[in-house]
N, C-alpha and C. Protein backbone atom coordinates (compact mmCIF):
# COMPACT_ATOMS: atom_id res chain seq x y z
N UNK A 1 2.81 -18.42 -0.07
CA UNK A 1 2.66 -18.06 -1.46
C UNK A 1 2.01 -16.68 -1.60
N UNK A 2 0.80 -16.48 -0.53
CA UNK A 2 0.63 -15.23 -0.63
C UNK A 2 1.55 -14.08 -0.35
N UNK A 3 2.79 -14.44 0.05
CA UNK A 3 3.47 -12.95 0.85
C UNK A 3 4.35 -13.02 -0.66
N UNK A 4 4.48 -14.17 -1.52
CA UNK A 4 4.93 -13.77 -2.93
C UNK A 4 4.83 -13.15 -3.39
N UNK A 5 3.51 -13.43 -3.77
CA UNK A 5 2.54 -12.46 -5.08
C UNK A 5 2.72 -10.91 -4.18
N UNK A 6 2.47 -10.86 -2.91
CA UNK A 6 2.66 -9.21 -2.30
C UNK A 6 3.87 -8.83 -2.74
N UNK A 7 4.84 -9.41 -2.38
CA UNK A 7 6.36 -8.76 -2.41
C UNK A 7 7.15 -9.03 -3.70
N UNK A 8 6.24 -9.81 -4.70
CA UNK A 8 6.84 -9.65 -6.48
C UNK A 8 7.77 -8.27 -6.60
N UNK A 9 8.44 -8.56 -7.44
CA UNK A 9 9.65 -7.31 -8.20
C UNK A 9 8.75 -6.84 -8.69
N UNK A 10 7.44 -7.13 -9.91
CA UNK A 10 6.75 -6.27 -10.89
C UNK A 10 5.40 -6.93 -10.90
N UNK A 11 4.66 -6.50 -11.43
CA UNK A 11 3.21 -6.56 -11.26
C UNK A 11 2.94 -7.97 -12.49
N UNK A 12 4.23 -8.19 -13.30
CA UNK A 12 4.27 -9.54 -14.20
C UNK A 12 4.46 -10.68 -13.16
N UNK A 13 5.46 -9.86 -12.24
CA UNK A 13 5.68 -11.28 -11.39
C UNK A 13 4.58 -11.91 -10.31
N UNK A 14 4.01 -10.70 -10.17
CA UNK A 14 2.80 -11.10 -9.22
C UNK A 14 1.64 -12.09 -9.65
N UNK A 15 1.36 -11.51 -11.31
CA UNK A 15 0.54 -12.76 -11.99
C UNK A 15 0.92 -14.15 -12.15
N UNK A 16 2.22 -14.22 -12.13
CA UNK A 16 2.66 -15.27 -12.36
C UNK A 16 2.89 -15.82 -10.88
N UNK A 17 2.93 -15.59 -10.22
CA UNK A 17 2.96 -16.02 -8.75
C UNK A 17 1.02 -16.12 -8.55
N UNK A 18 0.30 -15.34 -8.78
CA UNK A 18 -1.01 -15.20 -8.69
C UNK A 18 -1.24 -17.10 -9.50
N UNK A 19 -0.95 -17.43 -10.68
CA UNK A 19 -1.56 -18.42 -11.38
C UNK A 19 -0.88 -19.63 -10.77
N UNK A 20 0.39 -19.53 -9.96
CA UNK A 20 0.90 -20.59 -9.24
C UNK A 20 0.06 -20.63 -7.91
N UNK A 21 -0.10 -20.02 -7.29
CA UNK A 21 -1.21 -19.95 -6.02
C UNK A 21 -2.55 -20.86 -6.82
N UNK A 22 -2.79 -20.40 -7.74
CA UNK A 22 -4.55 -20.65 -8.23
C UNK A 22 -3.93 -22.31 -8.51
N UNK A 23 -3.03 -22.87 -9.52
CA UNK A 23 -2.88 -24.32 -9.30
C UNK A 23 -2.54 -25.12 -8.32
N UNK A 24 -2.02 -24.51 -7.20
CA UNK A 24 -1.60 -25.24 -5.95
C UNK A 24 -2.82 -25.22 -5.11
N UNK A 25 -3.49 -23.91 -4.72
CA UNK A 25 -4.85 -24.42 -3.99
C UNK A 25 -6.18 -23.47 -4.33
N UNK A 26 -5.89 -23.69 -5.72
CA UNK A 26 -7.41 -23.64 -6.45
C UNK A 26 -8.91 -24.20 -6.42
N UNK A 27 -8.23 -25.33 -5.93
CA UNK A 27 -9.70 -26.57 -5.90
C UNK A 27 -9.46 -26.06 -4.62
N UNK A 28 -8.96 -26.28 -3.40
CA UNK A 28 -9.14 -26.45 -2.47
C UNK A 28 -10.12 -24.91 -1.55
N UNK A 29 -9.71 -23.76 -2.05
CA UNK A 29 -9.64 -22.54 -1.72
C UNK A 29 -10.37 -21.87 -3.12
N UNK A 30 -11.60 -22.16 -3.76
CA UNK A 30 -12.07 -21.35 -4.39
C UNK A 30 -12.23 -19.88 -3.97
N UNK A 31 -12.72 -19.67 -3.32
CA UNK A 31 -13.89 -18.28 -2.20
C UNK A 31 -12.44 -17.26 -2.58
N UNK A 32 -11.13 -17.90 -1.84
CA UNK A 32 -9.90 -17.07 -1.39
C UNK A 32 -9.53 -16.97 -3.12
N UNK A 33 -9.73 -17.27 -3.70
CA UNK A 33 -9.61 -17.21 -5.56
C UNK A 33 -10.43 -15.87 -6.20
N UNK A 34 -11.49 -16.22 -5.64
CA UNK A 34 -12.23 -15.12 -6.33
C UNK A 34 -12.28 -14.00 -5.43
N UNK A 35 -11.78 -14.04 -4.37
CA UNK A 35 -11.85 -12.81 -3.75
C UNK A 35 -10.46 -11.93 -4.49
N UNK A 36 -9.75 -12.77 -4.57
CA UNK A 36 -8.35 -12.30 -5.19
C UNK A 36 -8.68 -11.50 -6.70
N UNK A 37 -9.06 -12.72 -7.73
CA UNK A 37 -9.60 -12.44 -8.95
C UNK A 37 -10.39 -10.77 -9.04
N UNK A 38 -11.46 -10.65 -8.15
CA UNK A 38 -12.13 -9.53 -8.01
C UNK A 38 -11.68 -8.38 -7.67
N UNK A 39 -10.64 -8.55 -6.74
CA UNK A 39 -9.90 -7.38 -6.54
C UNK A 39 -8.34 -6.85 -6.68
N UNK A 40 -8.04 -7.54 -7.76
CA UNK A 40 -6.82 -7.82 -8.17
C UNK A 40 -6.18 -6.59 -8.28
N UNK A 41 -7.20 -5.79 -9.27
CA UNK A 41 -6.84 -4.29 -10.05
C UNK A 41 -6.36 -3.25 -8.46
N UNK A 42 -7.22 -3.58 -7.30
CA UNK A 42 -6.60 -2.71 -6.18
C UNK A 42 -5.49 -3.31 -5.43
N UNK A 43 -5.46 -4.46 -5.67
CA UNK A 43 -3.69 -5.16 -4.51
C UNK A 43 -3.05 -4.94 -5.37
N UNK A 44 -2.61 -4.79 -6.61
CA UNK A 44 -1.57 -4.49 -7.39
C UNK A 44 -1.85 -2.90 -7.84
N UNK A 45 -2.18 -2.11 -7.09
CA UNK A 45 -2.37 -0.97 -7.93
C UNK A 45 -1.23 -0.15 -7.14
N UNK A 46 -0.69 -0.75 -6.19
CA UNK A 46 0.68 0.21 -5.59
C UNK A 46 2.20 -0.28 -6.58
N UNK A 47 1.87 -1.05 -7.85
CA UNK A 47 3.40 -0.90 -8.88
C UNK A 47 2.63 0.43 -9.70
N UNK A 48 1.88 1.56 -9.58
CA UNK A 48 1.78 2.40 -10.09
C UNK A 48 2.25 3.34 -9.61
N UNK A 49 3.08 2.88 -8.46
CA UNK A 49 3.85 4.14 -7.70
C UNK A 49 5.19 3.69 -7.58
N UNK A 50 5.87 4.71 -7.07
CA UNK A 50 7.26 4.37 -6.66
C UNK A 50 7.66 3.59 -6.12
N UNK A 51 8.68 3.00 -6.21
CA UNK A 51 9.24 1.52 -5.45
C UNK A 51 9.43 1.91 -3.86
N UNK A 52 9.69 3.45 -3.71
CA UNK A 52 10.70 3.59 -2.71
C UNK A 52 8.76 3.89 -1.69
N UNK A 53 7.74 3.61 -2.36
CA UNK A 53 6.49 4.25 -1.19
C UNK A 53 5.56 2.57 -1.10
N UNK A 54 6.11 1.97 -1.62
CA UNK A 54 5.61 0.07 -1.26
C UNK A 54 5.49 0.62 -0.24
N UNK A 55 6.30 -0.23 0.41
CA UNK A 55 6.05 -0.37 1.79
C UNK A 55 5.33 0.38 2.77
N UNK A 56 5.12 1.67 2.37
CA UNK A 56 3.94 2.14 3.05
C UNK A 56 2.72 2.43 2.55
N UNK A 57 2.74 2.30 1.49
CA UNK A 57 1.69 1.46 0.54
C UNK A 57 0.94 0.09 1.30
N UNK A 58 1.84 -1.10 0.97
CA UNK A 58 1.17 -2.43 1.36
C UNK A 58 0.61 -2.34 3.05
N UNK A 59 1.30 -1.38 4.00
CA UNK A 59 1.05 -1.35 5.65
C UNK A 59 -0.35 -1.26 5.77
N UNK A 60 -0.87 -1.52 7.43
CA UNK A 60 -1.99 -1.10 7.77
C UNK A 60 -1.17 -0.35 8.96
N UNK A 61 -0.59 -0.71 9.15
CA UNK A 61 -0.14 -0.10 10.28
C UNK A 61 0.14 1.70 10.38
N UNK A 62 0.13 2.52 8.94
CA UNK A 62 0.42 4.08 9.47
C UNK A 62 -0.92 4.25 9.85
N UNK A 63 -2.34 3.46 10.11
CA UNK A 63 -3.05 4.00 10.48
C UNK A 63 -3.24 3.49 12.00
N UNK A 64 -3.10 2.26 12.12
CA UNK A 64 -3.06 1.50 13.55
C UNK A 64 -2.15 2.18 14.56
N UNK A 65 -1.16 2.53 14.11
CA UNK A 65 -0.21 2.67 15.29
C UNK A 65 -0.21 3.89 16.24
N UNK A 66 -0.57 5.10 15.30
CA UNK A 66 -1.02 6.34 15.92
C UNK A 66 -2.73 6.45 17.02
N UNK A 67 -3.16 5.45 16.60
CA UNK A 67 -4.65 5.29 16.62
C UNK A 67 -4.13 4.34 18.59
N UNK A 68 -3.32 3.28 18.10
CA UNK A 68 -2.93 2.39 19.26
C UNK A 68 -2.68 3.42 20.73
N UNK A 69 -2.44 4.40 20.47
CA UNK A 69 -1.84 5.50 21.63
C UNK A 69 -3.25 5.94 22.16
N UNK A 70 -4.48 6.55 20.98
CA UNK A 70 -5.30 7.39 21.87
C UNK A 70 -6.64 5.97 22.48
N UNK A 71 -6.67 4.62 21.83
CA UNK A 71 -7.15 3.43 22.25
C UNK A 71 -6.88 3.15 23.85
N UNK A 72 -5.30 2.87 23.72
CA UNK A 72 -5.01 2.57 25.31
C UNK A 72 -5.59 3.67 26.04
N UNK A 73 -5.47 5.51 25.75
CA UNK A 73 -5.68 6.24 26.72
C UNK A 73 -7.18 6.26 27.21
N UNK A 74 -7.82 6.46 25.87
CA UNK A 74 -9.61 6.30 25.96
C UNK A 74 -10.24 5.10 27.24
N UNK A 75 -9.27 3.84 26.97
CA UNK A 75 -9.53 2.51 27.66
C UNK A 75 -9.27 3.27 29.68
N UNK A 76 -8.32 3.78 29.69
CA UNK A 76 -7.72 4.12 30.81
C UNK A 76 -8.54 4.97 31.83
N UNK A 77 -8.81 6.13 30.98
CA UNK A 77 -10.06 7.19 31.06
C UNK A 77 -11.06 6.55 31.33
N UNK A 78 -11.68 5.54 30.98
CA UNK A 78 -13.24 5.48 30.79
C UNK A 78 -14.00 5.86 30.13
N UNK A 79 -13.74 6.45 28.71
CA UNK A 79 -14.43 7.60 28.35
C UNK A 79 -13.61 8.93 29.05
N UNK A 80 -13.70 10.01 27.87
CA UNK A 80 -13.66 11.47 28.30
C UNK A 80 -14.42 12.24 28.52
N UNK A 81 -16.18 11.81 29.15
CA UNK A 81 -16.95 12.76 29.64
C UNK A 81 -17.31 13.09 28.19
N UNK A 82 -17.25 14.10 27.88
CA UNK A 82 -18.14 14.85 26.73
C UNK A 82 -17.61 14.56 25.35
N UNK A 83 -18.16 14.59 24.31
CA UNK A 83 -17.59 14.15 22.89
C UNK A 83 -16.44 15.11 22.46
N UNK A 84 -17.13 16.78 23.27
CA UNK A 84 -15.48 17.74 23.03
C UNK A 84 -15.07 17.32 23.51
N UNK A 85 -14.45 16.82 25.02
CA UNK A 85 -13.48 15.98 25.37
C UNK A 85 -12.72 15.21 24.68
N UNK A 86 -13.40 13.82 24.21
CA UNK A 86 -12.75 13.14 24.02
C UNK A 86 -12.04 13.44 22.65
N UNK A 87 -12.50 14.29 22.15
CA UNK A 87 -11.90 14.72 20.36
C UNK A 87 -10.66 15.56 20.73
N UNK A 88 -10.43 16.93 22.24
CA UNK A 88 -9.77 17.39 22.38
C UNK A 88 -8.01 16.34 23.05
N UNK A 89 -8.57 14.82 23.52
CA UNK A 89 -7.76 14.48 24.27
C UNK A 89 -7.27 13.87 22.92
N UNK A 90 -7.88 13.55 22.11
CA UNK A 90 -7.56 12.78 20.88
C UNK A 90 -6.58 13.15 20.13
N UNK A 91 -6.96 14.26 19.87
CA UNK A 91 -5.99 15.40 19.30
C UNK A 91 -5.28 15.68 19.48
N UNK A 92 -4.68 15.93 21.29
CA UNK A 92 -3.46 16.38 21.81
C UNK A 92 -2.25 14.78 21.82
N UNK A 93 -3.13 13.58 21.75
CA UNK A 93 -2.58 12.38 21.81
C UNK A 93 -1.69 12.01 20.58
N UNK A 94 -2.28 12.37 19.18
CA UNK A 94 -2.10 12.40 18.12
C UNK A 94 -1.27 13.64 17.86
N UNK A 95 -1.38 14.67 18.33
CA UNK A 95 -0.35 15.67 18.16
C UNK A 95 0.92 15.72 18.69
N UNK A 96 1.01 14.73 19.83
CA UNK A 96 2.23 14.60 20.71
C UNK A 96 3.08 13.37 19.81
N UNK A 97 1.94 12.14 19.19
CA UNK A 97 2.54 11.02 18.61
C UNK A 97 3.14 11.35 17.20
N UNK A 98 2.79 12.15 17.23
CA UNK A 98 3.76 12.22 15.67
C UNK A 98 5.41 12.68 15.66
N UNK A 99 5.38 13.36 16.94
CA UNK A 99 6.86 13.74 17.16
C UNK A 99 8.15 12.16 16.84
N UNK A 100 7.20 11.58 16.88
CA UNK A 100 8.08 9.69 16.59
C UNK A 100 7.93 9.16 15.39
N UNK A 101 7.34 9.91 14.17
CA UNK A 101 6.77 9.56 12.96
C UNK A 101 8.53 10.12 12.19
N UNK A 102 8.21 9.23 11.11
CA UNK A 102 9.38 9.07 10.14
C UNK A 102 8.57 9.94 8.88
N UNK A 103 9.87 10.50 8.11
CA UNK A 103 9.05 10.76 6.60
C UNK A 103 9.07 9.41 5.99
N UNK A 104 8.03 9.64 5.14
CA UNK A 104 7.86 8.31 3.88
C UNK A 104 9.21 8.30 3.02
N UNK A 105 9.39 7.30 2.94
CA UNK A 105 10.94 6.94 1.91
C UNK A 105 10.13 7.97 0.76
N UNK A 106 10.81 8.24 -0.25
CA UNK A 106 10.82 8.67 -1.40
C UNK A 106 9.98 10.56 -1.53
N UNK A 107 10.21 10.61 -0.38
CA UNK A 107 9.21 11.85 -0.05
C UNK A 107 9.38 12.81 -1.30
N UNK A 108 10.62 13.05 -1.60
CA UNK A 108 10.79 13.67 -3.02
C UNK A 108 9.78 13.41 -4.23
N UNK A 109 9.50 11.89 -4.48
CA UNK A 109 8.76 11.51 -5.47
C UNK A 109 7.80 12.22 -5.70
N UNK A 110 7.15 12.56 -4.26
CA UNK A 110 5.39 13.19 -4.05
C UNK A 110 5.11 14.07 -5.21
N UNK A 111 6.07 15.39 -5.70
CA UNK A 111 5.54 15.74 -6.40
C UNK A 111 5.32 15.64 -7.99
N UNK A 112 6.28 14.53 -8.26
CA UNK A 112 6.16 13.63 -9.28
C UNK A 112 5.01 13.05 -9.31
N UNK A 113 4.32 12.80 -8.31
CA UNK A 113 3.09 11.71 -8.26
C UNK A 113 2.15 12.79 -8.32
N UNK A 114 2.08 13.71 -7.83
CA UNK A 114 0.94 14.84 -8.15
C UNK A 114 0.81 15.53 -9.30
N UNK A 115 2.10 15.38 -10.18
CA UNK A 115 2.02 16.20 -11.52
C UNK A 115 2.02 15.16 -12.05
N UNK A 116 1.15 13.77 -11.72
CA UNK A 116 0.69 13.33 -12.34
C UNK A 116 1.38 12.04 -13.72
N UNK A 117 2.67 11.83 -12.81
CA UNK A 117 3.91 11.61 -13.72
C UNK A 117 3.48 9.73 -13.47
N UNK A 118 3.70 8.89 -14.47
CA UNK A 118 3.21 7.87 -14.67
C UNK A 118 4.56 6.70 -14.09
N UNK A 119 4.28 5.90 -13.07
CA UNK A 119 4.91 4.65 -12.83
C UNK A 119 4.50 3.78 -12.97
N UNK A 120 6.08 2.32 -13.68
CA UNK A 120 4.99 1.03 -13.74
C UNK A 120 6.36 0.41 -13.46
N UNK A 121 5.91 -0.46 -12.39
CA UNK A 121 6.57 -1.36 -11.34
C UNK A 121 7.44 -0.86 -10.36
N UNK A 122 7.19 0.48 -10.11
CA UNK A 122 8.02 1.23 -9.12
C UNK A 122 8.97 2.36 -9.68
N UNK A 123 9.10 2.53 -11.40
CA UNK A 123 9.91 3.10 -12.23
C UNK A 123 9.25 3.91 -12.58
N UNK A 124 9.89 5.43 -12.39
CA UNK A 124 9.26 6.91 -13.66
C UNK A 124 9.19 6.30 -15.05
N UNK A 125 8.61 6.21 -15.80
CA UNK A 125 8.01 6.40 -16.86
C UNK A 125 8.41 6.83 -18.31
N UNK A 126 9.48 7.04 -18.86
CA UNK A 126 10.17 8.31 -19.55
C UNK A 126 9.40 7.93 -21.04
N UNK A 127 9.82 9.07 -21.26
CA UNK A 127 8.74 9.16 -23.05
C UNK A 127 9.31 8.21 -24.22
N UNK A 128 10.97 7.88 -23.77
CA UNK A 128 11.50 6.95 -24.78
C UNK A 128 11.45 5.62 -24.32
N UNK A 129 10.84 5.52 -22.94
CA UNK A 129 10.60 3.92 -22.63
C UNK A 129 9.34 3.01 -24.03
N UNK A 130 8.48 3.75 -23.61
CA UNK A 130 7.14 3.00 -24.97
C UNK A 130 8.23 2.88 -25.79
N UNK A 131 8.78 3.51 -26.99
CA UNK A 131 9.38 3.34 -27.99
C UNK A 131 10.14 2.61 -28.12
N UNK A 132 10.87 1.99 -27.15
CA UNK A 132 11.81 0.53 -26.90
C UNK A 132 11.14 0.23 -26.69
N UNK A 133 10.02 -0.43 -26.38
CA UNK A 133 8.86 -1.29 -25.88
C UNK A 133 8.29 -1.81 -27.05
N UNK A 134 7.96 -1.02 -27.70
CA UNK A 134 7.21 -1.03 -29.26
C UNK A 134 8.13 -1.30 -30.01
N UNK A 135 9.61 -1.49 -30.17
CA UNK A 135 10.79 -1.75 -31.02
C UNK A 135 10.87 -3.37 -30.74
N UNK A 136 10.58 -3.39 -29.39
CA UNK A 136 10.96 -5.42 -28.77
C UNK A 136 10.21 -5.82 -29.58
N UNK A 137 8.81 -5.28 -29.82
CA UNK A 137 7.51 -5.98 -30.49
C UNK A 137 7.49 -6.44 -31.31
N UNK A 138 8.24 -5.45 -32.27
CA UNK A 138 8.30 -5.27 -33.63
C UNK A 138 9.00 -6.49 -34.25
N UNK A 139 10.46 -6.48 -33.12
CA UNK A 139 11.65 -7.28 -33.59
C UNK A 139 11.31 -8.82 -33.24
């Protein structure tokens, strides 16, 4: 139920997947309730972006995986002797690993997202959306 509420179409569907979780194991799982409840506003705060940057949104992994390369080497080494060392081997480890790195889907979007341009559920925003919005209301 939890990989639901993660992978909802829209941030409506997630609540509504959120209040089916809370009646199925509400009593049972308070703690896992309110941890949810409390931080709701940040697990759903990636439908404020593009659909096409989810997925690297929800990951832990763009930080694990680059990190996984200079771990094994550090382990291997023993340590690199001096702290310049080990920052210089770090660096060249991380500079070599990116040659295997993908762009982010939607890479275009970026500067949509920096000028600050408003998404909700993975969708640009347009100025005549509210106004059909406010017309459903009405009617």
């Amino acid at each position: 139920m939890l990989h639901e509420i993660m992978n909802a179409a829209s941030k409506a569907d997630a609540n509504t997947e959120l209040e089916r979780f809370r009646g199925v194991y509400g009593a049972k799982y308070p703690k896992a309730l309110q941890k949810l409840d409390r931080d709701w506003q940040y697990l759903t705060a990636f439908y404020q972006f593009p659909a096409e940057h989810w997925r690297h949104i929800r990951t832990s992994n763009v930080i694990e995986s680059p990190f996984a390369t200079v771990r094994l080497r550090t382990k291997v080494t023993k340590g690199a002797g001096s702290k310049q060392a080990a920052l210089a081997m770090a660096f060249k480890l991380l500079q070599s690993a990116q040659n295997g790195w993908h762009r982010i889907n939607g890479y275009e979007l970026l500067a949509d997202i920096i000028a600050g341009t408003e998404f909700k559920d993975g969708t640009k925003v347009t100025e005549d959306q509210p106004e059909k919005q406010n017309e459903k209301v009405a009617a």
